[in-house]
Protein backbone atom coordinates (compact mmCIF):
# COMPACT_ATOMS: atom_id res chain seq x y z
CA UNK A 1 14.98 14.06 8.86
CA UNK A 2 14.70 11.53 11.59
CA UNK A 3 15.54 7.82 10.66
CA UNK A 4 12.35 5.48 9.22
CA UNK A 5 11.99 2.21 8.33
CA UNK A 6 10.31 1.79 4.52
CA UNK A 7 9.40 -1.37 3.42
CA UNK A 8 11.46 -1.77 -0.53
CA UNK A 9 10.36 -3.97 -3.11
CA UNK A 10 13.75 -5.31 -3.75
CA UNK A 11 14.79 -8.02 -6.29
CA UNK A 12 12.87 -11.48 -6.19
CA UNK A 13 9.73 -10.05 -4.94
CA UNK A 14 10.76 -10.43 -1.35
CA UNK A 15 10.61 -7.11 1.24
CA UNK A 16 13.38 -5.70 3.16
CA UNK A 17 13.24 -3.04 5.89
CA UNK A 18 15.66 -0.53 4.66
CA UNK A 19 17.12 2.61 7.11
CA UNK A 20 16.13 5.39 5.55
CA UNK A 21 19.62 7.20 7.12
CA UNK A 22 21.75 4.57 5.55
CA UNK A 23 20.12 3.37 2.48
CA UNK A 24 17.91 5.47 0.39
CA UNK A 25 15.95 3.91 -2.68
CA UNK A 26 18.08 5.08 -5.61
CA UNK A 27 15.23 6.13 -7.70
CA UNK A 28 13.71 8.32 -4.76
CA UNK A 29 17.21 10.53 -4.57
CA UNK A 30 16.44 13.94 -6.54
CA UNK A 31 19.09 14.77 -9.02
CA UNK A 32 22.38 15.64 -7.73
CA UNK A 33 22.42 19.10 -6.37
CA UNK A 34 18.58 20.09 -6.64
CA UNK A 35 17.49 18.90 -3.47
CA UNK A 36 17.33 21.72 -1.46
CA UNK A 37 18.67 22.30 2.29
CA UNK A 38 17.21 19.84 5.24
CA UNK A 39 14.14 21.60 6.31
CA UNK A 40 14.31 23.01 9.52
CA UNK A 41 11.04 21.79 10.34
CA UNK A 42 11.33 18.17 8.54
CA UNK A 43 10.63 16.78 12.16
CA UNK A 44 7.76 18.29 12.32
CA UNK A 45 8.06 21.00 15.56
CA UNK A 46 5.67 23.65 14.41
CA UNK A 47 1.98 23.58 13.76
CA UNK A 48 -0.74 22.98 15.92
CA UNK A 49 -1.66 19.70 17.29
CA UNK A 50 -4.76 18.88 15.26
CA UNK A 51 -2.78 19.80 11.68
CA UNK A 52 -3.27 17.65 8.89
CA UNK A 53 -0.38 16.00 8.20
CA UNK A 54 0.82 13.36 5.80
CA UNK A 55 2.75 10.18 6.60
CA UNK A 56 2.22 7.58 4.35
CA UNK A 57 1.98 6.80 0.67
CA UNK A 58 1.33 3.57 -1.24
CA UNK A 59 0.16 2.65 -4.73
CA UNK A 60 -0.70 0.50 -7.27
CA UNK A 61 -0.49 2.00 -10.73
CA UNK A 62 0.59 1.05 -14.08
CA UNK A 63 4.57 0.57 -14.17
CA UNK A 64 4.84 -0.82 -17.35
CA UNK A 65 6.27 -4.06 -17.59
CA UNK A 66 5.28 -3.81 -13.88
CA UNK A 67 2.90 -2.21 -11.45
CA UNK A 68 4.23 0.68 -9.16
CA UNK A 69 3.77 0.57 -5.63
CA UNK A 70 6.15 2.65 -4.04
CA UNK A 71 6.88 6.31 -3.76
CA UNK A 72 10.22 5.89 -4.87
CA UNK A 73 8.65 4.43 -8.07
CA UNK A 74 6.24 6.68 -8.81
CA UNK A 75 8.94 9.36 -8.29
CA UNK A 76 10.88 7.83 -10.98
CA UNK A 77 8.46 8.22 -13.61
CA UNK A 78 7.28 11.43 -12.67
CA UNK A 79 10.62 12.90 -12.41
CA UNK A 80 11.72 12.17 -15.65
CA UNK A 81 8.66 13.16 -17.22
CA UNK A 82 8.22 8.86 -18.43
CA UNK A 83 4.85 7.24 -19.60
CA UNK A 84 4.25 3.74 -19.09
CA UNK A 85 1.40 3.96 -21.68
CA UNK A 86 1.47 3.09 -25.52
CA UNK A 87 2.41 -1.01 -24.61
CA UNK A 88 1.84 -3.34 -28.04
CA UNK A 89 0.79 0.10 -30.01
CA UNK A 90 -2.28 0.02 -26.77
CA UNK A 91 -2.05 3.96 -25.23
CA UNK A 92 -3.88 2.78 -21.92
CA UNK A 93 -2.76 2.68 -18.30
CA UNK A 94 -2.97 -1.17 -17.38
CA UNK A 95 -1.82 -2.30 -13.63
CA UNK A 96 -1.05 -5.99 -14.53
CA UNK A 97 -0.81 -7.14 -10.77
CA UNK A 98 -0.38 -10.54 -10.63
CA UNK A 99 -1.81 -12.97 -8.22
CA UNK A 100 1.49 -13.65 -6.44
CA UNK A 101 2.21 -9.72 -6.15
CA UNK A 102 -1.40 -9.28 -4.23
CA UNK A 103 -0.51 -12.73 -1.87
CA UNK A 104 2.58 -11.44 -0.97
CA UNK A 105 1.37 -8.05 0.41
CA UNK A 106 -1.89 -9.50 1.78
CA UNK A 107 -1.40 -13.12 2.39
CA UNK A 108 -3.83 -13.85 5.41
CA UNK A 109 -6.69 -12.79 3.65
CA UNK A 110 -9.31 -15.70 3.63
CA UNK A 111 -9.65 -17.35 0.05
CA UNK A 112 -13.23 -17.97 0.53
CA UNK A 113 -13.49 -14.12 0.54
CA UNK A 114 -10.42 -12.91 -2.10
CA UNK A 115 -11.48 -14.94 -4.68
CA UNK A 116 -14.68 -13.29 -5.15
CA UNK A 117 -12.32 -9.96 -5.05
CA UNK A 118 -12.64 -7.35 -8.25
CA UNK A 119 -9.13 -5.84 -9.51
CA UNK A 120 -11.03 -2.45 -7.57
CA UNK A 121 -10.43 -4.43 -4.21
CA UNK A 122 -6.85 -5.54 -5.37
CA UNK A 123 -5.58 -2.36 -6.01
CA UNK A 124 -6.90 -0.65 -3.18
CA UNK A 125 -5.81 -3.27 -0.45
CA UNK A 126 -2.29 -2.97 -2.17
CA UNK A 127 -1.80 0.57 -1.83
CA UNK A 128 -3.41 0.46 1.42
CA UNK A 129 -0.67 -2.02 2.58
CA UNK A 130 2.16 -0.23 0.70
CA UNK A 131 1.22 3.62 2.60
CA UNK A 132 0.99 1.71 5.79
CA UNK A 133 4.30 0.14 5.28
CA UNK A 134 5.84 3.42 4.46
CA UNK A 135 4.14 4.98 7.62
CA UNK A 136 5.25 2.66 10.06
CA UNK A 137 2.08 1.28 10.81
CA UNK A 138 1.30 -2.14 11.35
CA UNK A 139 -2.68 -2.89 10.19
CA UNK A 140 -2.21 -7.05 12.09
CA UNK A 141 -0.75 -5.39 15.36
CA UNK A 142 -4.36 -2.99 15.20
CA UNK A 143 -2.46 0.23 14.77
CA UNK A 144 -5.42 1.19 11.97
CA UNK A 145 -7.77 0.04 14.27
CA UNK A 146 -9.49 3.59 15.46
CA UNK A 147 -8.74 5.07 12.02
CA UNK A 148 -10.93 6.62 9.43
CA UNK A 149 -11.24 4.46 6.67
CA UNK A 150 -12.28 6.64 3.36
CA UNK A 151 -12.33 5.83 -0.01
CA UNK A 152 -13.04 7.47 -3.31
CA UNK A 153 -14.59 5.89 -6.29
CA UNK A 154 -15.13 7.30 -9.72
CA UNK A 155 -16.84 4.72 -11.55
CA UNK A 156 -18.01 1.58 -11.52
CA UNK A 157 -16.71 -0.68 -14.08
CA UNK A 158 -15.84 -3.54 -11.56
CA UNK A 159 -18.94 -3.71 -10.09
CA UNK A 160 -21.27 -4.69 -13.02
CA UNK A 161 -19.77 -7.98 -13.61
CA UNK A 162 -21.13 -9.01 -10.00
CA UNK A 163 -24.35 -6.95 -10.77
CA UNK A 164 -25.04 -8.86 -14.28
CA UNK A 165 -25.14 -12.20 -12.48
CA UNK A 166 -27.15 -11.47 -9.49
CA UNK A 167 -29.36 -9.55 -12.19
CA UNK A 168 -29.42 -12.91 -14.54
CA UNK A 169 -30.19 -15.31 -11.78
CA UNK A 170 -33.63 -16.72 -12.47
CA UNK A 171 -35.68 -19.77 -10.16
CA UNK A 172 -33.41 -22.63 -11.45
CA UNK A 173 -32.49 -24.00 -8.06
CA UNK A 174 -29.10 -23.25 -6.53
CA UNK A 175 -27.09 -25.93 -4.37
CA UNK A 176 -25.94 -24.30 -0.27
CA UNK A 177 -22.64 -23.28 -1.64
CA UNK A 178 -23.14 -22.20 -4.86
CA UNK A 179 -25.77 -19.51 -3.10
CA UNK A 180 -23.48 -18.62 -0.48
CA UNK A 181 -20.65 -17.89 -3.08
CA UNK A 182 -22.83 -15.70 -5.37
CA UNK A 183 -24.13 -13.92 -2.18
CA UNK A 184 -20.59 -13.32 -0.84
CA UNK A 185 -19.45 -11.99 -4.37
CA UNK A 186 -22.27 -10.12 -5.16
CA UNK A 187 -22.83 -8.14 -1.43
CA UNK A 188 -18.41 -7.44 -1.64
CA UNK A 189 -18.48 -5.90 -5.19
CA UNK A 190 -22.38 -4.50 -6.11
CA UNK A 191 -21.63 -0.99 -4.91
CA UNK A 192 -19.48 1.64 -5.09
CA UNK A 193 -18.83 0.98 -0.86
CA UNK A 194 -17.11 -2.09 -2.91
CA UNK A 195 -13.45 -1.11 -1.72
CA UNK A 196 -14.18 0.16 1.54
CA UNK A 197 -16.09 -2.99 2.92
CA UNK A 198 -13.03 -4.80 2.83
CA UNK A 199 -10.44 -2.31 3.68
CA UNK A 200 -12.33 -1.59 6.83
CA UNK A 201 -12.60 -5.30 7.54
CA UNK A 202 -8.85 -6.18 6.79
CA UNK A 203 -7.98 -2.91 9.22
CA UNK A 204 -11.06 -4.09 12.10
CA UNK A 205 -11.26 -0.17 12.35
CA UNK A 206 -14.01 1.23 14.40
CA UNK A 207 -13.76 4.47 13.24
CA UNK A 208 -15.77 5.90 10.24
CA UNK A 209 -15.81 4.04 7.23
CA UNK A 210 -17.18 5.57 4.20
CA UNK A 211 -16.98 5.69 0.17
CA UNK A 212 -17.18 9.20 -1.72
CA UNK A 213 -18.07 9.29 -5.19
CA UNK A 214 -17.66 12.27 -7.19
CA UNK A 215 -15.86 11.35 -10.54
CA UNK A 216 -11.93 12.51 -10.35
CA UNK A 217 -12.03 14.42 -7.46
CA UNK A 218 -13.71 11.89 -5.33
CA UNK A 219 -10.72 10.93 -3.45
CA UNK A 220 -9.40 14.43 -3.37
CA UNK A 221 -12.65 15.21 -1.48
CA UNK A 222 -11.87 12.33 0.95
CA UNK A 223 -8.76 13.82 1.29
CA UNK A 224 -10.90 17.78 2.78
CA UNK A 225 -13.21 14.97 4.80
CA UNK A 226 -10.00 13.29 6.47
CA UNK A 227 -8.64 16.55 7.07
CA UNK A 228 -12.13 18.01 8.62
CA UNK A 229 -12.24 15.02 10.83
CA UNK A 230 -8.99 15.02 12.21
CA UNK A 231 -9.05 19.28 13.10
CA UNK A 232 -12.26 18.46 14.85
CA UNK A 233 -11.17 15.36 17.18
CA UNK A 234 -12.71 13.05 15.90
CA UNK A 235 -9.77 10.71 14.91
CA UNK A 236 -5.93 10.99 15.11
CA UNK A 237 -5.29 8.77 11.74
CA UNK A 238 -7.29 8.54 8.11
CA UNK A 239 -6.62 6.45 5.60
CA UNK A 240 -7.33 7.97 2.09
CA UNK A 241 -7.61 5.86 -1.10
CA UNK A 242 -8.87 6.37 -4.69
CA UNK A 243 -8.85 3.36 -6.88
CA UNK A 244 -10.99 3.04 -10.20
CA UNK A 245 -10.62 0.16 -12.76
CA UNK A 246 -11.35 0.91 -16.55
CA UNK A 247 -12.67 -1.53 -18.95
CA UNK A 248 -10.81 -1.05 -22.29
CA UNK A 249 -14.04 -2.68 -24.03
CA UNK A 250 -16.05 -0.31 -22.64
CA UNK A 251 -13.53 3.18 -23.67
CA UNK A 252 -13.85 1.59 -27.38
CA UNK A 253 -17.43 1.02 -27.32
CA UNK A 254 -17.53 4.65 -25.18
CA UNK A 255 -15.62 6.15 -28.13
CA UNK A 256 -17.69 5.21 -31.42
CA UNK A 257 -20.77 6.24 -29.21
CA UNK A 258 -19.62 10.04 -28.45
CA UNK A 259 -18.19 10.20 -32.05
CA UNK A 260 -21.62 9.94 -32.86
CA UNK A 261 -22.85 12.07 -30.24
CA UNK A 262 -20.48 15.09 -31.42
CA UNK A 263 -21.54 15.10 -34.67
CA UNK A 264 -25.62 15.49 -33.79
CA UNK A 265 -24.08 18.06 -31.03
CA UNK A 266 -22.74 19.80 -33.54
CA UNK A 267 -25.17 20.00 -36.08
CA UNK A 268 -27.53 20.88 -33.28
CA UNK A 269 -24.72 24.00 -32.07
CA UNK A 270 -25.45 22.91 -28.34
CA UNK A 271 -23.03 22.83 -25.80
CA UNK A 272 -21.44 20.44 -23.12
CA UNK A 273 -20.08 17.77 -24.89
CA UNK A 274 -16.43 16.72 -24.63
CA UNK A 275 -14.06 18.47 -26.77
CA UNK A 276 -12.06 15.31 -27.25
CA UNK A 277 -12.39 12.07 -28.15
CA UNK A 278 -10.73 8.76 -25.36
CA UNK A 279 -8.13 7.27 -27.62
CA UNK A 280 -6.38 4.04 -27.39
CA UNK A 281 -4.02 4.48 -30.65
CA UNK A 282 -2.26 7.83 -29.87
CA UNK A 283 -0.61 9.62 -26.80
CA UNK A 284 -2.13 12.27 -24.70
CA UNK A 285 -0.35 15.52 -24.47
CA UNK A 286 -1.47 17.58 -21.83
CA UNK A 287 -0.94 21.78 -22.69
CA UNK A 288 1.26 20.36 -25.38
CA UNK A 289 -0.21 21.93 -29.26
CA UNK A 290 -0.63 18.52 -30.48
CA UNK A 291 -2.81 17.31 -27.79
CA UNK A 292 -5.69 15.91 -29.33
CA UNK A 293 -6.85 12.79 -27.10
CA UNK A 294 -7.38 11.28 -23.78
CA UNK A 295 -5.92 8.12 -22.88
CA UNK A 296 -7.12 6.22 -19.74
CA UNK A 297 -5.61 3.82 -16.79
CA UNK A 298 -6.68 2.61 -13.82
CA UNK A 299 -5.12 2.07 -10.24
CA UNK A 300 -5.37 2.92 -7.09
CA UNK A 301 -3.25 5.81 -4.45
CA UNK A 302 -3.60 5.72 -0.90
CA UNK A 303 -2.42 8.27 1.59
CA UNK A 304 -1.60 8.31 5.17
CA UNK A 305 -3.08 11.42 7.13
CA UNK A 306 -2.76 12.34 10.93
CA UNK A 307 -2.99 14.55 13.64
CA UNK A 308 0.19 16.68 14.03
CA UNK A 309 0.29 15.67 17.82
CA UNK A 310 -0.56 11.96 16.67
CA UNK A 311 2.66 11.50 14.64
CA UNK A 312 5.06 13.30 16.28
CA UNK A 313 4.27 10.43 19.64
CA UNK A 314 5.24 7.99 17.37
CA UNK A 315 7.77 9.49 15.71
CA UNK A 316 6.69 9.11 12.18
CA UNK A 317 8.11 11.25 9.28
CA UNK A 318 6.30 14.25 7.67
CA UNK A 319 6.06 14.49 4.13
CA UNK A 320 4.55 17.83 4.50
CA UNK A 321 0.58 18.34 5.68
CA UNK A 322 -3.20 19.72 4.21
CA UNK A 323 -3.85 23.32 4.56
CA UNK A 324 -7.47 23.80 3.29
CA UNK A 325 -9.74 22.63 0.52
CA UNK A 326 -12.72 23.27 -1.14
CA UNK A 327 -15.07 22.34 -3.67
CA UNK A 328 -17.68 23.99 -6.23
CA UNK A 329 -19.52 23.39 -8.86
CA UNK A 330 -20.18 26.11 -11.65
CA UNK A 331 -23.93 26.36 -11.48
CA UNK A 332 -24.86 25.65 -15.05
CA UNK A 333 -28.31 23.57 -15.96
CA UNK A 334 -27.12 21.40 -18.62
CA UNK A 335 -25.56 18.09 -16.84
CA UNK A 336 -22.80 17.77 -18.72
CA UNK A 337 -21.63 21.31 -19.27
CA UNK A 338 -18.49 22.96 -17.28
CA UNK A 339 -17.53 26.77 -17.51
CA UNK A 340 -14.09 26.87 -18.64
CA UNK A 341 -13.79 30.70 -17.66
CA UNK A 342 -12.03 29.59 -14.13
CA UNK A 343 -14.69 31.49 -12.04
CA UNK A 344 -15.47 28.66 -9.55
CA UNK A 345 -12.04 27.15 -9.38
CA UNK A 346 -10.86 30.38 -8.86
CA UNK A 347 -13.53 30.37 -5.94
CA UNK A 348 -12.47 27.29 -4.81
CA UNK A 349 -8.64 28.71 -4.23
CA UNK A 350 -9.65 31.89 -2.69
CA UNK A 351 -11.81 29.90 -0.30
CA UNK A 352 -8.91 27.68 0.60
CA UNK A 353 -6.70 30.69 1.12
CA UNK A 354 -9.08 32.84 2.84
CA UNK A 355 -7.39 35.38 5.39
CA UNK A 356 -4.45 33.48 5.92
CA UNK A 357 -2.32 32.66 2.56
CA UNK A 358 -1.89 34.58 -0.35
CA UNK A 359 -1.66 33.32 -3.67
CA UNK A 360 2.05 35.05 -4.23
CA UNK A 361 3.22 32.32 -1.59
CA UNK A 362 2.15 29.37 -3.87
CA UNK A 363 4.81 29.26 -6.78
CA UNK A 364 3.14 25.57 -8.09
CA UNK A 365 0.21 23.92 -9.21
CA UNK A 366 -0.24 20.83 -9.81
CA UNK A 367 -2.48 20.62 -12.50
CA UNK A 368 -5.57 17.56 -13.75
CA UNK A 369 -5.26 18.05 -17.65
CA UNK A 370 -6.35 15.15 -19.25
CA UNK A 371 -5.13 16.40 -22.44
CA UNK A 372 -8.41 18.14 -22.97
CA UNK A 373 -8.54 22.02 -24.38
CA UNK A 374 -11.20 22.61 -22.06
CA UNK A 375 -9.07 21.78 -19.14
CA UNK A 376 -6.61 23.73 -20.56
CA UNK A 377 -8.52 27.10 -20.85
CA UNK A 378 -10.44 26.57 -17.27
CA UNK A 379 -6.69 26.11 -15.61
CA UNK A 380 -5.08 28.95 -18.50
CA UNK A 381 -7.78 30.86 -17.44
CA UNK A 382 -8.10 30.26 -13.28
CA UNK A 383 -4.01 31.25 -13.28
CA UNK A 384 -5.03 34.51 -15.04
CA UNK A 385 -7.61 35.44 -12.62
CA UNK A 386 -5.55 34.35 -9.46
CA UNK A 387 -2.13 35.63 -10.92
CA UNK A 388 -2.58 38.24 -13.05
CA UNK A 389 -1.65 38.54 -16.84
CA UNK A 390 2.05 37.81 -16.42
CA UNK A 391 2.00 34.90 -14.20
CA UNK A 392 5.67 33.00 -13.79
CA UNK A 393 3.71 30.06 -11.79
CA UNK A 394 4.81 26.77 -12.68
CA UNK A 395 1.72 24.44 -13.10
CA UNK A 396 2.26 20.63 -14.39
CA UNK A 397 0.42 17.28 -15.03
CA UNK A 398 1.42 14.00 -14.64
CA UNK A 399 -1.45 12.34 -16.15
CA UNK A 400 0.35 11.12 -19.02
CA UNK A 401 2.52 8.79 -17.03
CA UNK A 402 0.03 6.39 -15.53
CA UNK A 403 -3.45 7.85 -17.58
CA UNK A 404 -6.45 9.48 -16.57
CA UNK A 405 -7.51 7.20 -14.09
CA UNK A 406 -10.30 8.72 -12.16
CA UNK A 407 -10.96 8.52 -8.28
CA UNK A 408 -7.18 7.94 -7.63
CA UNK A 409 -5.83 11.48 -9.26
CA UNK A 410 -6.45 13.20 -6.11
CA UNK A 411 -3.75 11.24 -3.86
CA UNK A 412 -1.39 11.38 -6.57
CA UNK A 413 -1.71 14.74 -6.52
CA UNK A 414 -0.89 15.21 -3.04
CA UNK A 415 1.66 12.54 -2.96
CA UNK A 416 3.82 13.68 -6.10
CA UNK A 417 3.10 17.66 -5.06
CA UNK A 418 4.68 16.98 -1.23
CA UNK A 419 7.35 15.03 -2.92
CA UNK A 420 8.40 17.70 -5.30
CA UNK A 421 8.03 20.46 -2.30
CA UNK A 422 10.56 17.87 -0.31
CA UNK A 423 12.45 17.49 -2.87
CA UNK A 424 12.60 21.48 -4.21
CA UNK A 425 12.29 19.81 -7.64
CA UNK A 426 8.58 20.35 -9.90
CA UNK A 427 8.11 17.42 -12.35
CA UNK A 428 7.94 17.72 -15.95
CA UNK A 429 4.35 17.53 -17.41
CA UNK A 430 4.37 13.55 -18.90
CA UNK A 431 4.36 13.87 -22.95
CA UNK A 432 4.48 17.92 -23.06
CA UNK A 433 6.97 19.10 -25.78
CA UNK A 434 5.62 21.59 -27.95
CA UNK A 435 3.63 23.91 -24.96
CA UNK A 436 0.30 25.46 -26.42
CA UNK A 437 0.55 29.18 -27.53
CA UNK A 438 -0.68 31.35 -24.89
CA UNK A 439 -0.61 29.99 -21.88
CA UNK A 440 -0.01 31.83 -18.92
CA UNK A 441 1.93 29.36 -16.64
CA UNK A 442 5.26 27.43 -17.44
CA UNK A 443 3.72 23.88 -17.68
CA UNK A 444 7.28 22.29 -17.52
CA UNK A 445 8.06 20.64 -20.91
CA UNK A 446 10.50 18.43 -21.31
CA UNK A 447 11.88 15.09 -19.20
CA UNK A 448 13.50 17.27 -16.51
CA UNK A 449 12.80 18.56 -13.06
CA UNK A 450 12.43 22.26 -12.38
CA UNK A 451 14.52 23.50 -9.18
CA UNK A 452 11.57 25.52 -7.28
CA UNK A 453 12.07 25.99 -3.34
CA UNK A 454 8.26 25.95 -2.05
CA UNK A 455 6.37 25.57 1.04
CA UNK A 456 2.68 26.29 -0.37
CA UNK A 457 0.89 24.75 -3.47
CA UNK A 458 -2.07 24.20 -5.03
CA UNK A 459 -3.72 20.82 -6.65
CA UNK A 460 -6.78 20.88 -8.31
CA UNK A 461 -9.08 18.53 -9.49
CA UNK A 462 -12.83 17.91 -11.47
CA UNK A 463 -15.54 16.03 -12.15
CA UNK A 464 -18.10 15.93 -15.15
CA UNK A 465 -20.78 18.16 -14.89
CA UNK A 466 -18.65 21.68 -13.60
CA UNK A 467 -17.36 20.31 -10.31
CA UNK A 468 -13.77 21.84 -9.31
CA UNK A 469 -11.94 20.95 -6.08
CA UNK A 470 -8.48 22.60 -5.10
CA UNK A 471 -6.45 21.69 -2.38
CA UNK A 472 -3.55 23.80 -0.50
CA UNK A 473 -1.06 21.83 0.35
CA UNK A 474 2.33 22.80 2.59
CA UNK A 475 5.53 21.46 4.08
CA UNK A 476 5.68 20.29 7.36
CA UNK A 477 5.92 23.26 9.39
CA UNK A 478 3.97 25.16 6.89
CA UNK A 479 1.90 27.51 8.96
């Protein structure tokens, strides 16, 4: 691997460039004598010029005590199969970025603007900053400034404070300023562009700037768009982010209003309602027997993408690159029903594989359980279908470290499933102990890594409503 500088939160806040020849980040190292071979192709030599490659991750997640903006930290976690959920008895995915943690990444940013700024536009200018750091790129110097600018977004829970008080103004007159300040809140954070807007102003790209929204997989989708662009010419470099915020008021008052909702369901034997309930008290177990709740988060993930040709001018390092992707939905009339029999996700890999792969070249999955049975049987059932009754694919989710957290799952995906194919290590599935009877994939119980040499896998992700996305993902001379 050829020497990079990444930018290390090291202790007193400050940031360091650290050689990445000399010095790696402790936490980032796999365990000692897992990590598999240097990659003949870690430089990147094969491929064709307009591959899909990734260079760049950043975050900002829930860390616990605090946020996680680094790959090294997310590794950390993920690796040893932690959850930073269940704080004061609360089983919910909080960032907790402070004020002087968002200055120092981001300190030129006009005030008159920032403090009119939602925790959505935090997050996602953070983890923009942190993937550009680790890619080498400078966004002041203009190095983002022809790049794709794309962002997903799930929901929109920091966008109806703004919306309430532009909706609640009445003819009371307003002073110059006080306008002006309710016009510049309300036109940054009324949409779901709400991230995007100032991502593409802090990088002055010209390129396309745009805001997907399609529940969890909305960033994933980003991710096939970035990937379509760049094969076709129409930019070397894409920035991909999927941030979401989560109001805890909200999940309760969410909660006592599907409990309700099941029970009519029920007496009324229809079908498409969630099998389980959000929860705030107890810990989601995804494929685990006891699972028997969904716990939530928010955050944002941002990845770096680029043409092959693109970074191997400027020498940037290759965490490994995007093969296909492809999206369905299952076809069903009722809104809120999906088809757990794994038809249309099984569609959606056989369309990413096409002529060229086979499925007997992709040993992992990285799985978006939520905890949910349903999820369980359309993934139990999609391996089944792809794989055949006695599958020894090794699918995981790491959900249960950070929470479901909506438009960001699909970069985590990526980033933690190029990580693990770097590192020839799978992660554990966060909070699985007891694996469900049945299932026919090893969904990697426990608080260890899994040694697995790989150069294909598979990442899927869903929205409400029967919408599956997969991506195939490969190393960096994956071909």
């Amino acid at each position: 691997m050829p020497p990079r500088i990444r930018r290390l939160a090291v202790p007193g806040g400050q940031y360091s460039g650290v050689s990445e020849r000399n010095h790696r980040h402790d936490s980032l190292q796999p365990r000692q004598g897992a990590m598999k071979a240097s990659r003949p192709g870690s430089a990147g030599r094969a491929g064709t010029a307009r591959d899909a490659v990734v260079t760049g991750l950043g975050f900002c997640l829930p860390g616990g005590a605090e946020p996680v903006f680094t790959g090294a930290q997310v590794w950390d976690l993920a690796s040893h199969g932690r959850t930073v959920l269940g704080r004061d008895g609360v089983h919910f995915g909080s960032v907790g970025l402070s004020a002087g943690q968002f200055a120092e990444r981001l300190p030129d940013i006009p005030e008159f603007f920032s403090r009119h700024y939602t925790n959505a536009h935090r997050f996602g200018l953070v983890s923009l900053i942190e993937a550009c750091a680790d890619a080498e790129l400078d966004v002041h110097a203009g190095d983002l400034r022809e790049a794709a600018v794309l962002v997903g977004r799930g929901s929109v829970d920091a966008n109806v404070d703004s919306y309430l008080t532009l909706l609640g103004l009445d003819d009371t007159p307003l002073s110059t300023l006080d306008a002006l300040e309710i016009f510049v809140a309300a036109e940054q954070s009324v949409s779901p562009s709400d991230v995007a807007v100032v991502q593409g102003a802090l990088t002055r790209t010209v390129g396309p700037c745009f805001t997907v929204s399609c529940g969890c997989s909305s960033a994933a989708v980003q991710i096939g768009n970035a990937r379509r662009l760049i094969a076709a010419g129409e930019t070397d470099l894409a920035v991909v982010t999927g941030v979401d915020v989560s109001s805890v008021d909200l999940i309760h008052k969410g909660r006592r209003l599907l409990r309700g909702a099941q029970h009519a369901f029920d007496a009324m034997d229809a079908a498409g309602m969630p099998d389980l309930l959000p929860s705030l008290g107890s810990l989601m177990r995804p494929y685990d027997r006891r699972a028997d709740c969904v716990n939530h988060g928010e955050g944002s993930a941002t990845v770096i993408l680029e043409s092959r040709e693109h970074a191997q001018r400027r020498g940037a390092h290759l965490y490994g690159q995007v093969l296909a992707t492809a999206l369905t939905r299952d076809g069903l009339a009722n809104p809120l029903a999906a088809d757990s029999t794994g038809a249309q996700l099984a569609r959606a890999v056989r369309a990413c594989l096409a002529d060229r792969w086979r499925i007997e070249q992709v040993p992992y999955i990285n799985g978006a359980s939520d905890g949910g049975a349903a999820v369980t049987a359309l993934e139990a059932n999609t391996v089944r279908a792809l794989y055949g009754p006695d599958s020894t694919v090794l699918l995981s989710s790491q959900e249960g470290c950070f929470g479901h957290h909506g438009a960001a799952a699909g970069c985590l995906g990526l980033a933690l499933t190029l990580m693990m194919m770097e590192f020839g290590e799978v992660c554990p599935t966060t909070n699985c102990e007891q694996p469900a009877d049945g299932l026919p994939f090893d969904p990697v119980p426990g608080t260890r890594t899994r040694p697995l040499d790989f150069d294909y896998a598979l990442s899927f992700n869903y929205q409400i409503g029967g919408v599956k996305h997969a991506m195939l993902l490969g190393g960096p001379d994956a071909t």
